[in-house]
N, C-alpha and C. Protein backbone atom coordinates (compact mmCIF):
# COMPACT_ATOMS: atom_id res chain seq x y z
N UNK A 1 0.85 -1.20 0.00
CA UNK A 1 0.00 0.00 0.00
C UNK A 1 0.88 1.25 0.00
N UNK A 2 0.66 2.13 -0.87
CA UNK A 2 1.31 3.44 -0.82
C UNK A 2 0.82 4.58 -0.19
N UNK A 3 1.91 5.01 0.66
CA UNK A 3 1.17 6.61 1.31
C UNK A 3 1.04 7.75 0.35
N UNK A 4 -0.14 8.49 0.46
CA UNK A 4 -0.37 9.60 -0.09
C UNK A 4 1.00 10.65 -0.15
N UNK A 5 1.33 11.33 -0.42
CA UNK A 5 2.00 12.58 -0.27
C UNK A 5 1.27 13.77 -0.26
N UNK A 6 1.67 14.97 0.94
CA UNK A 6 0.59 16.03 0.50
C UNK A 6 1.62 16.69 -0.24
N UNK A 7 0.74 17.72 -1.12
CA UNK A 7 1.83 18.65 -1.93
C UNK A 7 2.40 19.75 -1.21
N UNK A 8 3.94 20.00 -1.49
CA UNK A 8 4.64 20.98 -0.82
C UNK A 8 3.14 22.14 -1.06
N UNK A 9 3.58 22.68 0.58
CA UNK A 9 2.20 24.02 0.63
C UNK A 9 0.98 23.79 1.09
N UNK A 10 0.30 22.42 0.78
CA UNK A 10 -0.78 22.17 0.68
C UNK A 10 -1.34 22.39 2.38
N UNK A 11 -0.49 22.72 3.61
CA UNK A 11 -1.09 22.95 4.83
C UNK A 11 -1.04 24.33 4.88
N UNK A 12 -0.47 24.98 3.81
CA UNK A 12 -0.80 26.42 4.18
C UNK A 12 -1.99 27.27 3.46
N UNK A 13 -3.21 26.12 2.23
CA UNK A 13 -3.80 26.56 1.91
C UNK A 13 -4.72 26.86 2.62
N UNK A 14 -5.27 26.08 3.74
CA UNK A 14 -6.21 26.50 4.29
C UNK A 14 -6.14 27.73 5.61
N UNK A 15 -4.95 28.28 6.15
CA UNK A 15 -5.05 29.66 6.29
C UNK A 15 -5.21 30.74 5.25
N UNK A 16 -4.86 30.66 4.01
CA UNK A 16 -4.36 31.57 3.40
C UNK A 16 -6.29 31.71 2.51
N UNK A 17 -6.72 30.59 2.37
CA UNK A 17 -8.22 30.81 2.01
C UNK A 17 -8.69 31.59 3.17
N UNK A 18 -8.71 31.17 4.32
CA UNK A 18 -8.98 32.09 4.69
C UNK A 18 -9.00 33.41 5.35
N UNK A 19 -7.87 33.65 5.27
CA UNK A 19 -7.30 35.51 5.47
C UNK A 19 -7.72 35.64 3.93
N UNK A 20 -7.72 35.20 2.49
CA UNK A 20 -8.39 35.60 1.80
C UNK A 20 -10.29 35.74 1.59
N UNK A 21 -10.84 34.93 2.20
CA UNK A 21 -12.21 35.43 2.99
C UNK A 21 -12.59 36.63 3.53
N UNK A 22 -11.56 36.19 4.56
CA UNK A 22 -12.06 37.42 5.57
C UNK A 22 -11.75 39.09 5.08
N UNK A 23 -10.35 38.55 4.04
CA UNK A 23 -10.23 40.76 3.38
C UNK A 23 -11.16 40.37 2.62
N UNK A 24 -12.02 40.09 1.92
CA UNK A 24 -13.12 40.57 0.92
C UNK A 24 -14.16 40.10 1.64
N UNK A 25 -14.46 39.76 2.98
CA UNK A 25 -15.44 40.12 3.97
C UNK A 25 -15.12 41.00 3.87
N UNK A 26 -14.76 41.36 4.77
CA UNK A 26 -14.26 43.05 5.25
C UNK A 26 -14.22 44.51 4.37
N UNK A 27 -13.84 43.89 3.25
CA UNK A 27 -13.93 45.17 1.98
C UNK A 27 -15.56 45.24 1.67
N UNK A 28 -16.32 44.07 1.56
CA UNK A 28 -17.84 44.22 1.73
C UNK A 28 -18.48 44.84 2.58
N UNK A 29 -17.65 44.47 3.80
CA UNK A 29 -18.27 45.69 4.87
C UNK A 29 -18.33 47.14 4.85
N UNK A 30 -17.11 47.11 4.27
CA UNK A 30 -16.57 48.61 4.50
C UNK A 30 -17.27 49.61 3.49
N UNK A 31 -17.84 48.68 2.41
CA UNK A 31 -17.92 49.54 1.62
C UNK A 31 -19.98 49.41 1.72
N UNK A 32 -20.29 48.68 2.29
CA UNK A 32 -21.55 48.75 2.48
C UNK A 32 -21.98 49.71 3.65
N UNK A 33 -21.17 49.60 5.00
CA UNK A 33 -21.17 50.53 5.62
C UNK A 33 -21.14 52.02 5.44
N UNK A 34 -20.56 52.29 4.04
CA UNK A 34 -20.23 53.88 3.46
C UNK A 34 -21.96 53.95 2.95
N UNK A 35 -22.47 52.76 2.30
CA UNK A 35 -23.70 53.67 1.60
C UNK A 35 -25.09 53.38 2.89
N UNK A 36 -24.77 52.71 3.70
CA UNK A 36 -25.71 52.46 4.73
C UNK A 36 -25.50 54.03 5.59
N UNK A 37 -24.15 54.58 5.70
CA UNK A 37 -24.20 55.62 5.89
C UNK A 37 -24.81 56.98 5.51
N UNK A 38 -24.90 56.84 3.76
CA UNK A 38 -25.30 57.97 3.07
C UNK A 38 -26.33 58.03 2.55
N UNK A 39 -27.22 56.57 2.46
CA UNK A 39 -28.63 56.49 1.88
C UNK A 39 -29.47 55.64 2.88
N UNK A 40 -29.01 55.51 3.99
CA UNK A 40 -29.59 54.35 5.51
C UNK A 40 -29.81 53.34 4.89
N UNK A 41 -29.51 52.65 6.05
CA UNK A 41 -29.85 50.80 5.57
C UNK A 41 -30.94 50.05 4.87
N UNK A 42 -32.46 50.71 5.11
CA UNK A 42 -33.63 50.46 4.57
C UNK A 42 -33.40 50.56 2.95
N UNK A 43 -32.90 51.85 2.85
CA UNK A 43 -32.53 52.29 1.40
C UNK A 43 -31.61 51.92 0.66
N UNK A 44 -30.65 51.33 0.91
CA UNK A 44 -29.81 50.27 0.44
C UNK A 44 -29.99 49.02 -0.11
N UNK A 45 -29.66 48.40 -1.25
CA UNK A 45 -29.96 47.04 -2.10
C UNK A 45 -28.62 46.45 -1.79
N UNK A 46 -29.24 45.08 -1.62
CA UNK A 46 -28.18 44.16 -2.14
C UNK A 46 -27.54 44.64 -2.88
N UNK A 47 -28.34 44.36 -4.21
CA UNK A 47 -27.92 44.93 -5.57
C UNK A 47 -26.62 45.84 -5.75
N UNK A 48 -26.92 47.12 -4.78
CA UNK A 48 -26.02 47.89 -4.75
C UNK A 48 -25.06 47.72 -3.70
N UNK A 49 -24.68 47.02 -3.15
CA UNK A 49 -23.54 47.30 -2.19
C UNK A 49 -23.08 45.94 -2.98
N UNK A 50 -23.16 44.74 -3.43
CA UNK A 50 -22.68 44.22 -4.60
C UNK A 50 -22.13 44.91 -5.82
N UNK A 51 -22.95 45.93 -6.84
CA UNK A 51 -22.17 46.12 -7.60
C UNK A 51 -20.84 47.46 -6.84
N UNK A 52 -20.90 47.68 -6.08
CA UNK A 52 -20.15 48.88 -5.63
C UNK A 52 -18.80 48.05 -5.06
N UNK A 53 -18.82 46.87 -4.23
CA UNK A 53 -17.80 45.98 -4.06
C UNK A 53 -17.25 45.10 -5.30
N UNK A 54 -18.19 45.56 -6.21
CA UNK A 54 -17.17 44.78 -7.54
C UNK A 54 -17.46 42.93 -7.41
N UNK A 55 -18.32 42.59 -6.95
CA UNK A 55 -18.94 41.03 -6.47
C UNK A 55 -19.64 41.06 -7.31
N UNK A 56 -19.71 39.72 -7.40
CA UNK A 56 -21.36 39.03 -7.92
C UNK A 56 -22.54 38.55 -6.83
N UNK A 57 -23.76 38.45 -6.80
CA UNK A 57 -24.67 38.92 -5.95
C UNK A 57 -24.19 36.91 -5.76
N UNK A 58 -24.13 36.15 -5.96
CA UNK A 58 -23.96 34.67 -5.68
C UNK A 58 -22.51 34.93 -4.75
N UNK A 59 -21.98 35.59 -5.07
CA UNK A 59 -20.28 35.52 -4.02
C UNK A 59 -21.13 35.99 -2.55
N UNK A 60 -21.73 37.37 -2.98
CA UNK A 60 -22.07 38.10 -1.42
C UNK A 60 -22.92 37.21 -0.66
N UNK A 61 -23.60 36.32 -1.26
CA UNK A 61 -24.39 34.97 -0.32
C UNK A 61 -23.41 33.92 -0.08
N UNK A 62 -22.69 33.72 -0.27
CA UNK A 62 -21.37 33.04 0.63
C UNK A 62 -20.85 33.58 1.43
N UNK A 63 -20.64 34.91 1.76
CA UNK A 63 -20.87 35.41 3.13
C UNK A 63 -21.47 36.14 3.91
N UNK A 64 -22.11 36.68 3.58
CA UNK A 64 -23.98 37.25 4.14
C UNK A 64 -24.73 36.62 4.02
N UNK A 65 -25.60 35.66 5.23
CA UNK A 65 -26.91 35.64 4.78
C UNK A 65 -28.36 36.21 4.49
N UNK A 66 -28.13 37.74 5.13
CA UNK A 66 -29.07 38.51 5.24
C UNK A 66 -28.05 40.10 5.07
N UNK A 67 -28.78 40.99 4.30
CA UNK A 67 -28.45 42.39 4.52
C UNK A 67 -27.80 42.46 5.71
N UNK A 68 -28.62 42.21 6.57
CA UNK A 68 -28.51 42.45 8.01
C UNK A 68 -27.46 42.13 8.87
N UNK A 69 -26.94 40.90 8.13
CA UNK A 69 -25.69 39.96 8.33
C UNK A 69 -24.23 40.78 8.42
N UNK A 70 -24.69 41.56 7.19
CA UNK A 70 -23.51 43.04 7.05
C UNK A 70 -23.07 43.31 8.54
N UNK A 71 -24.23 44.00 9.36
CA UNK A 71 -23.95 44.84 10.14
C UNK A 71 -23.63 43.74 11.40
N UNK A 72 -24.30 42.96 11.66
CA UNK A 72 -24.44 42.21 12.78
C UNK A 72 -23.76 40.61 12.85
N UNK A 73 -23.08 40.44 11.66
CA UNK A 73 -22.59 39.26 11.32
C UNK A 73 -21.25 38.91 12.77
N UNK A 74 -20.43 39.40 13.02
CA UNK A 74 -20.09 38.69 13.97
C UNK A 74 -20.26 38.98 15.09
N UNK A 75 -21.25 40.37 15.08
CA UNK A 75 -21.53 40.53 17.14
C UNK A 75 -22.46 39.83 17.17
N UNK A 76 -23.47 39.44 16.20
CA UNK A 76 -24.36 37.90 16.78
C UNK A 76 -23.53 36.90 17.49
N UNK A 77 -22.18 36.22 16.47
CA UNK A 77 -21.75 35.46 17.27
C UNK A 77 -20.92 35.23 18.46
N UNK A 78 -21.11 36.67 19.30
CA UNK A 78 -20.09 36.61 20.61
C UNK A 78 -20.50 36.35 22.02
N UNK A 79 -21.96 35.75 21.51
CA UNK A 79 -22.49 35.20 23.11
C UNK A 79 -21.47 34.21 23.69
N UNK A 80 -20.77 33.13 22.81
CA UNK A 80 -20.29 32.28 23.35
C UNK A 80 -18.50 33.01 23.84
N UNK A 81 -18.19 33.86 23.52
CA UNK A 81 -16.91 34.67 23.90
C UNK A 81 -17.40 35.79 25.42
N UNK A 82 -18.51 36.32 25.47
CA UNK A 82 -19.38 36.71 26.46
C UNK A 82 -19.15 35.74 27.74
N UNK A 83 -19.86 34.23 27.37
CA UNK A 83 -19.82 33.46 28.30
C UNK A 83 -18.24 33.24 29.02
N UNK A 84 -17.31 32.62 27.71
CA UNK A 84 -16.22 32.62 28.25
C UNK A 84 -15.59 33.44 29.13
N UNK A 85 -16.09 35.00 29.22
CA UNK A 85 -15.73 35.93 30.18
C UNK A 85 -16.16 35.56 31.32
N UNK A 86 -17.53 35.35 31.50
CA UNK A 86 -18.36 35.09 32.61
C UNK A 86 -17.56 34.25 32.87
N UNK A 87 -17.48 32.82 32.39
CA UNK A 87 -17.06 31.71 33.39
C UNK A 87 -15.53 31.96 33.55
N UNK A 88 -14.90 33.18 33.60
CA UNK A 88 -13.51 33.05 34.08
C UNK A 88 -13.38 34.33 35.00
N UNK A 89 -14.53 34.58 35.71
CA UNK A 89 -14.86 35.71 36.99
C UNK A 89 -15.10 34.32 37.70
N UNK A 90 -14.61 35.06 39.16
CA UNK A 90 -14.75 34.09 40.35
C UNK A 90 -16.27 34.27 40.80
N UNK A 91 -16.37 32.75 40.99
CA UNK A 91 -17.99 32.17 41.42
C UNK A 91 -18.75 32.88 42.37
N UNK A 92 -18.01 33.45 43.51
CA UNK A 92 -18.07 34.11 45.02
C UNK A 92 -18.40 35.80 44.19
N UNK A 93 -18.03 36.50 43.30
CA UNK A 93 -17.92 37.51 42.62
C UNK A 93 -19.64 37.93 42.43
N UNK A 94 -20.36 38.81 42.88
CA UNK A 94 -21.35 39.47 42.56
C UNK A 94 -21.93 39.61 41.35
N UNK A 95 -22.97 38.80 41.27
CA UNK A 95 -23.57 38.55 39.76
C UNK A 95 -23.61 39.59 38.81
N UNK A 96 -23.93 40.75 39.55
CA UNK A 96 -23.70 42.58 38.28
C UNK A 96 -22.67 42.40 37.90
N UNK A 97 -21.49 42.51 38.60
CA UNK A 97 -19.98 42.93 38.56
C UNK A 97 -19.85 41.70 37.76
N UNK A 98 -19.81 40.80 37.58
CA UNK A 98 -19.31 39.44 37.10
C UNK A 98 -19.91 39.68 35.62
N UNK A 99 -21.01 40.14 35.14
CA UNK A 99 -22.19 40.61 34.23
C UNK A 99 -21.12 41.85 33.20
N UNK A 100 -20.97 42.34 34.61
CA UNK A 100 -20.33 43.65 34.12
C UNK A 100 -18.64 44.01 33.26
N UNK A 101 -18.18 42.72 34.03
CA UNK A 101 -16.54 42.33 33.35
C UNK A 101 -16.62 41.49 32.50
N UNK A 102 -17.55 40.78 32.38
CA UNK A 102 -17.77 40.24 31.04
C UNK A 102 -18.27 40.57 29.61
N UNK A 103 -19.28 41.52 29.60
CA UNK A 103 -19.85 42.25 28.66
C UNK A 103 -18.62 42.91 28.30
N UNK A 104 -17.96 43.81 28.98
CA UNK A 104 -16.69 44.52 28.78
C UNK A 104 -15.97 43.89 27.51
N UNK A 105 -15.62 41.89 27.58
CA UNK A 105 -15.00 41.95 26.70
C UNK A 105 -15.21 42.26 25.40
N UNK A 106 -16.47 42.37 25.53
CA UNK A 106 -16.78 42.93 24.05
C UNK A 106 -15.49 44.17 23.59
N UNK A 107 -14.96 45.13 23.71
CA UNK A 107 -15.11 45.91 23.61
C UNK A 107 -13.65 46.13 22.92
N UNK A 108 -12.91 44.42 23.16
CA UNK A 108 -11.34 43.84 22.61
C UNK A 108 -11.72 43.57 21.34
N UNK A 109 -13.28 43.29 20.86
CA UNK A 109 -13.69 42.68 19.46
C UNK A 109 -14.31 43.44 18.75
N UNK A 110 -14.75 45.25 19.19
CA UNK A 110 -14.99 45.97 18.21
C UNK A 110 -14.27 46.93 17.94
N UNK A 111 -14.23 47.63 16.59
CA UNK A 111 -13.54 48.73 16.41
C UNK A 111 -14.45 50.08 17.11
N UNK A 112 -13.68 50.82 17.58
CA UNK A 112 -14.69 52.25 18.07
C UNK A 112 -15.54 52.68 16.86
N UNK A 113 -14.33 53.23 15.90
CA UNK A 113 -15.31 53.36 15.04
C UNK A 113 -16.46 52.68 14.46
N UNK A 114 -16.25 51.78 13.83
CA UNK A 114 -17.23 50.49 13.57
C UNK A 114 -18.49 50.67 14.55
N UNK A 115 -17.95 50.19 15.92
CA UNK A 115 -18.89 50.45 16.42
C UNK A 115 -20.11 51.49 16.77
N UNK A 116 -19.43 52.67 16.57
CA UNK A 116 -20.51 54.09 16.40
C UNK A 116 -21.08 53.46 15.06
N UNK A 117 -20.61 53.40 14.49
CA UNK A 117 -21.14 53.66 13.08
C UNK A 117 -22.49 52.04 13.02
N UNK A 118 -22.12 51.49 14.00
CA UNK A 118 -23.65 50.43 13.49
C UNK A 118 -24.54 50.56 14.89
N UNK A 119 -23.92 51.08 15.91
CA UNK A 119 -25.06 51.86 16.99
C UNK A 119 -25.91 52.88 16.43
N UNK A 120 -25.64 53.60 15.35
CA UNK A 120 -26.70 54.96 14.70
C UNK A 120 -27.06 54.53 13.78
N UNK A 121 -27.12 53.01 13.21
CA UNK A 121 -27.52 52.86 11.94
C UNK A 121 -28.71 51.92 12.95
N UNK A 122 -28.65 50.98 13.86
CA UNK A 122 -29.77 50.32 14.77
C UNK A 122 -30.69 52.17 15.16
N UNK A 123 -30.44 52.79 14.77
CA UNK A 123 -30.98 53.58 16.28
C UNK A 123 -32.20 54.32 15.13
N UNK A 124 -31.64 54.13 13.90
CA UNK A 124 -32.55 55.02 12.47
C UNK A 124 -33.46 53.72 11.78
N UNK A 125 -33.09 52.36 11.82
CA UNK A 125 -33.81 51.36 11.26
C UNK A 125 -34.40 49.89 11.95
N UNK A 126 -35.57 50.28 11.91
CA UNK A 126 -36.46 49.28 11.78
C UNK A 126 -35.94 47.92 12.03
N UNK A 127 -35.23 47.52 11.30
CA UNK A 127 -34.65 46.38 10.90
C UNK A 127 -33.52 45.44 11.11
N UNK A 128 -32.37 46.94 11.54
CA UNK A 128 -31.90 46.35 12.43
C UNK A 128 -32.02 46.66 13.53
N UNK A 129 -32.94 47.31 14.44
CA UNK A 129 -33.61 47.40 15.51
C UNK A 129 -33.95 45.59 15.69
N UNK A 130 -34.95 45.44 14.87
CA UNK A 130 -34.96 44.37 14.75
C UNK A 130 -34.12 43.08 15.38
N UNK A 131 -33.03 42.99 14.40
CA UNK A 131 -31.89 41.92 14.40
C UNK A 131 -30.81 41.94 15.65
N UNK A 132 -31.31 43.54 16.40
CA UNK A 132 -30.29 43.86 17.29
C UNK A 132 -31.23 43.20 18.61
N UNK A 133 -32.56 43.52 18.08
CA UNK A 133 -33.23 42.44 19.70
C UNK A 133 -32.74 40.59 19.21
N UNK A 134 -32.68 40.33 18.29
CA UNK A 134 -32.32 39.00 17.71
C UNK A 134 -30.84 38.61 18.34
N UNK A 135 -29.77 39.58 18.60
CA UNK A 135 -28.79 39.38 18.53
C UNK A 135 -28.74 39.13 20.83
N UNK A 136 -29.61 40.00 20.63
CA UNK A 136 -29.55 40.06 22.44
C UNK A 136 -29.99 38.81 22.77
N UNK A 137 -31.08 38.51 22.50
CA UNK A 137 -31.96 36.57 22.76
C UNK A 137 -30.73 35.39 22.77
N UNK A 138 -29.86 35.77 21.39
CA UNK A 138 -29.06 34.93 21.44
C UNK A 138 -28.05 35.23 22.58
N UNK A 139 -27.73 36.09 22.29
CA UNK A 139 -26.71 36.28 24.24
C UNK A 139 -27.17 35.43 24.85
N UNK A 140 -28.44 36.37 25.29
CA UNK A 140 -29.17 36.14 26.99
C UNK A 140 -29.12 34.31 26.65
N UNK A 141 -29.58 33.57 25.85
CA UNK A 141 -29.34 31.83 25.69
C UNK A 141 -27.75 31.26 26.61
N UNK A 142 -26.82 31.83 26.00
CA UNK A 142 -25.67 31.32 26.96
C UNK A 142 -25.58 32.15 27.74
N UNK A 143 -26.14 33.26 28.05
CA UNK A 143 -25.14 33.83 29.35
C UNK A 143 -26.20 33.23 30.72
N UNK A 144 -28.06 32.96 30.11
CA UNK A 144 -28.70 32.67 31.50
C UNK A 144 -28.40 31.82 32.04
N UNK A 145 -28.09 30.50 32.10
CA UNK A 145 -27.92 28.88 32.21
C UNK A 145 -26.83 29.32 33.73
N UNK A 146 -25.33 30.24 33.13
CA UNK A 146 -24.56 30.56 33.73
C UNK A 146 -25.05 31.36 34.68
N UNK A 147 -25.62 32.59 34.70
CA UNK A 147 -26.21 33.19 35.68
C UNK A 147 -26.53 32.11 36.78
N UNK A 148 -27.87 31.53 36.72
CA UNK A 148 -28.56 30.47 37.35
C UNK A 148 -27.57 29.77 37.95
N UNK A 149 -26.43 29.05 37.79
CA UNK A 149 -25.68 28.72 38.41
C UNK A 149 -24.86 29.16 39.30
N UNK A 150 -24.62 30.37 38.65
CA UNK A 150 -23.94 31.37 40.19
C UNK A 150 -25.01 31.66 41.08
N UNK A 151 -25.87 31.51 40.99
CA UNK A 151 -27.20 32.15 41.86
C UNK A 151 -27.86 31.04 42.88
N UNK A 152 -26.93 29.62 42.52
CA UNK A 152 -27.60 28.65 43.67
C UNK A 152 -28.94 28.60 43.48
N UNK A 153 -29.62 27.47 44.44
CA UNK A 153 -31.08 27.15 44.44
C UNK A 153 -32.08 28.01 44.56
N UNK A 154 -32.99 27.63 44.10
CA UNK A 154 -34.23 28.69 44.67
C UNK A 154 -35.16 28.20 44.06
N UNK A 155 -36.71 28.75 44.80
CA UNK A 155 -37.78 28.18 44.52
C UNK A 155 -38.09 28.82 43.51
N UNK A 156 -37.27 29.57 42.38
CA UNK A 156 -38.37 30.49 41.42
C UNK A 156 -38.18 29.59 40.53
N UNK A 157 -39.47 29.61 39.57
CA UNK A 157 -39.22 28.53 38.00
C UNK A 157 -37.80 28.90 37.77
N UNK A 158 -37.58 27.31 36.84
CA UNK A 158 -35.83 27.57 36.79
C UNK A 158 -35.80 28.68 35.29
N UNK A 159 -35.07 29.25 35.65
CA UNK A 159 -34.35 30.02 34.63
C UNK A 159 -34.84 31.72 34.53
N UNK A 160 -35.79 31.80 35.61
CA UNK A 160 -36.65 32.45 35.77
C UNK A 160 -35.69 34.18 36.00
N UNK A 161 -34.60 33.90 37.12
CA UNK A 161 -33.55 34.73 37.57
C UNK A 161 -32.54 34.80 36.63
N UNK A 162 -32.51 33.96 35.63
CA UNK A 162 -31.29 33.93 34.64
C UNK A 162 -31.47 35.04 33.45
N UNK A 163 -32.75 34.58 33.06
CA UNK A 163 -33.18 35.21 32.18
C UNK A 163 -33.41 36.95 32.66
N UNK A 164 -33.94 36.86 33.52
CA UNK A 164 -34.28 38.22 33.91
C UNK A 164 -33.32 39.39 34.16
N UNK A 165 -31.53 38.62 34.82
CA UNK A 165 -30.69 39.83 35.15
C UNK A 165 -30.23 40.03 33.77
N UNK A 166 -29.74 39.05 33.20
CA UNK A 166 -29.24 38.77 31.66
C UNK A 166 -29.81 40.35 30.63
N UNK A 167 -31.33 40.23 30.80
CA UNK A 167 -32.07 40.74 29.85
C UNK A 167 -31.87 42.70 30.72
N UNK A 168 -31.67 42.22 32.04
CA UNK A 168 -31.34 43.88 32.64
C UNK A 168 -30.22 44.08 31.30
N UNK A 169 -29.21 43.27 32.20
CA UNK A 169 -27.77 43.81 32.37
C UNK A 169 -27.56 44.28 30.20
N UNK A 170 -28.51 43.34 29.54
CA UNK A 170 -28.42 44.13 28.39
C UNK A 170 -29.09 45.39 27.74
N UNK A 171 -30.39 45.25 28.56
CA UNK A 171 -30.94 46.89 28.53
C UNK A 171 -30.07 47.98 28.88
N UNK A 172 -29.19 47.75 29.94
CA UNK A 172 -28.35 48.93 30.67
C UNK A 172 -27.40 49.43 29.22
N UNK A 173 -26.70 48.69 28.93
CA UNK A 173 -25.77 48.37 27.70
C UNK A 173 -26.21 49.39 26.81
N UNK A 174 -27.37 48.58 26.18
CA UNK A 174 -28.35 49.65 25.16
C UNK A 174 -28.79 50.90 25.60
N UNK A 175 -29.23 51.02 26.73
CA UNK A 175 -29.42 52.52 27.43
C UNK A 175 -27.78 53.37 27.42
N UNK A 176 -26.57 52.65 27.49
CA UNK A 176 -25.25 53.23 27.64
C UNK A 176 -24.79 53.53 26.35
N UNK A 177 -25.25 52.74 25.08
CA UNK A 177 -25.20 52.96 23.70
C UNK A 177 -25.57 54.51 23.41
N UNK A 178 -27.20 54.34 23.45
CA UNK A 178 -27.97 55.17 23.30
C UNK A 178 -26.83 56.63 23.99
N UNK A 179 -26.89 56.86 25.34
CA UNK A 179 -26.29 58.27 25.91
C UNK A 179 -25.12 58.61 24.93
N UNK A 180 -24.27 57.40 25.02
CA UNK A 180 -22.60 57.48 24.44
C UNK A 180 -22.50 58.33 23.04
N UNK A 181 -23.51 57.97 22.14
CA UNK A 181 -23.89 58.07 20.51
C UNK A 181 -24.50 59.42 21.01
N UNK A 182 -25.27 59.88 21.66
CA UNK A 182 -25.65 61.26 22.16
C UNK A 182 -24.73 62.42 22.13
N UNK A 183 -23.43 61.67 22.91
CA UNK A 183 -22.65 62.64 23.08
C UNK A 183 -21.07 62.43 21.86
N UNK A 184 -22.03 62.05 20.88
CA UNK A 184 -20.49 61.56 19.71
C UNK A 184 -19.72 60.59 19.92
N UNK A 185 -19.88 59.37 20.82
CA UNK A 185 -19.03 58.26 21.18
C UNK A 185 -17.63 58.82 21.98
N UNK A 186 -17.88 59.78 22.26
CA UNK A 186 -16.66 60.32 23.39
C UNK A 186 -16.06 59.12 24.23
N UNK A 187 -14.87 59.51 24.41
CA UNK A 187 -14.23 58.73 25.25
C UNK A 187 -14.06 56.95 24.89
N UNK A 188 -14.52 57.12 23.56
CA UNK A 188 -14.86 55.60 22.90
C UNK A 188 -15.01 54.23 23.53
N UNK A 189 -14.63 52.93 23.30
CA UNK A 189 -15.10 52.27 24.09
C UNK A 189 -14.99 52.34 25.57
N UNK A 190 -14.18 52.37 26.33
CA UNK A 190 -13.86 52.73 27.77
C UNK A 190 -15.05 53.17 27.99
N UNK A 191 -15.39 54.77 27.83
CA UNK A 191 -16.59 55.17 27.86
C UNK A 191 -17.72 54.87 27.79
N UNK A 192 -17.72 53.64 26.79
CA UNK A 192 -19.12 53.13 26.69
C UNK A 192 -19.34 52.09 28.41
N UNK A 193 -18.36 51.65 28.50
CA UNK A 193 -18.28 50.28 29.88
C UNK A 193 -18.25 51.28 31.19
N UNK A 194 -18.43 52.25 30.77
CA UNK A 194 -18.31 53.35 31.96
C UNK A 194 -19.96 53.96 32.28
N UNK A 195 -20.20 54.16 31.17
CA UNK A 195 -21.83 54.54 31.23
C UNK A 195 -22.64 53.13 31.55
N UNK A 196 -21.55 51.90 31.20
CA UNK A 196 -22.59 50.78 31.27
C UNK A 196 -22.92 49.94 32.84
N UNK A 197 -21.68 50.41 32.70
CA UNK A 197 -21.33 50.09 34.35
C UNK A 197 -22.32 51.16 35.31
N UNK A 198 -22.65 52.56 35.11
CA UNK A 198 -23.63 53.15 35.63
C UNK A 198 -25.05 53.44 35.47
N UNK A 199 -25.15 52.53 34.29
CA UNK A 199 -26.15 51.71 34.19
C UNK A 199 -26.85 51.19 35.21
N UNK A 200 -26.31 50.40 34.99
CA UNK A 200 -26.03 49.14 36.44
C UNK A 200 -26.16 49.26 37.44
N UNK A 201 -25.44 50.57 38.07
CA UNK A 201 -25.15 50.39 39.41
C UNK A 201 -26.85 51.47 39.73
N UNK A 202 -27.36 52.19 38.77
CA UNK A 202 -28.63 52.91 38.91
C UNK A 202 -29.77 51.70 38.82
N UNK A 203 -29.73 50.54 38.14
CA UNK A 203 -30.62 49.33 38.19
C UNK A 203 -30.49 49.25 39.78
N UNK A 204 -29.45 48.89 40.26
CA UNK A 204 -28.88 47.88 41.78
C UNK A 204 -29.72 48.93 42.40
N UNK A 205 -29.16 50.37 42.64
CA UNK A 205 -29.60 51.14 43.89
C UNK A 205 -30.90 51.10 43.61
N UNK A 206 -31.79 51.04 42.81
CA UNK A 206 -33.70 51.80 42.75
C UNK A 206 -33.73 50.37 43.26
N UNK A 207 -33.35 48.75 43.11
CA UNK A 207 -33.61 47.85 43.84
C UNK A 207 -33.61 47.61 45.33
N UNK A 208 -32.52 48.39 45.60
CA UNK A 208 -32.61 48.69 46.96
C UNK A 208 -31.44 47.61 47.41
């Protein structure tokens, strides 16, 4: 029986596909982001942020599955990087504060800019108003389970407390969005975990 040979290179194709992915992700973004800027997202076609990236409308569905995908394509998927924060705060650690250093990491995975720029595009459309409550559900899925477990027994239906700080601690967030984008994204992200964090601590005190 003869062994295969791989061809000289052949383990470096599959990084190099994909750092070639991800720059013509990214050039899709960038350049859809410019007309979501100048004609809002509603008003924007496929059509056109395809022919403006120089694609064919079959390429941009290999990596968008939705318009929407544009804007929200990988902060949908950071519930499970979210969690990983959570579960590496100590157990004994105060469920806000623990809530609160974890959401934070977000903040290693967006660009400032970027980020202003798809906080005022949620804040003008419908749609992704929309996708941005879509994107929170999926959080709150891994982060409640974890909650509930730091929170020990109790007689309330299960998941009942999970769900509920989860769904605060992301209102606060969105309420800290909202001010931050008020005042021009000052002080950029820092700033945002600063308003979010006093968020928070204005939830805790009216609780008493």
């Amino acid at each position: 029986m003869t062994t295969r040979q791989a061809r000289p290179g052949a383990a470096a194709e599959g990084p190099m596909w994909e750092r070639t992915r991800k720059r013509v992700r990214d050039e899709v973004v960038d350049v859809a982001m410019e007309l979501f800027a100048a004609q809002g997202f509603e008003d924007t076609t496929v059509e056109q942020v395809v022919t403006a990236a120089g694609i064919s409308k079959r390429s941009f569905f290999r990596y968008f599955g939705t318009k929407e995908d544009i804007v929200f394509g990988d902060l949908a998927e950071q519930g499970p990087m979210i969690l990983e924060a959570l579960r590496a705060r100590p157990d004994d650690e105060p469920i806000w504060d623990a809530l609160g250093h974890a959401l934070r990491a977000l903040g290693a995975h967006v660009d400032p800019g970027r980020g202003i720029a798809i906080a005022r595009l949620v804040l003008t459309s419908p749609g992704l108003r929309a996708a941005h409550l879509e994107k929170h559900l999926r959080w709150q899925e891994h982060l409640a389970p974890e909650v509930e477990r730091r929170l020990g027994d109790s007689d309330d239906p299960p998941g009942l407390r999970g769900e509920a700080i989860v769904a605060t601690a992301l209102a606060c967030l969105d309420a800290a969005t909202a001010s931050w984008l008020q005042h021009g994204g000052r002080g950029g992200i820092d700033e945002l975990a600063r308003l979010s964090d006093r968020a928070l601590a204005a939830v805790r005190a009216a609780a008493g």
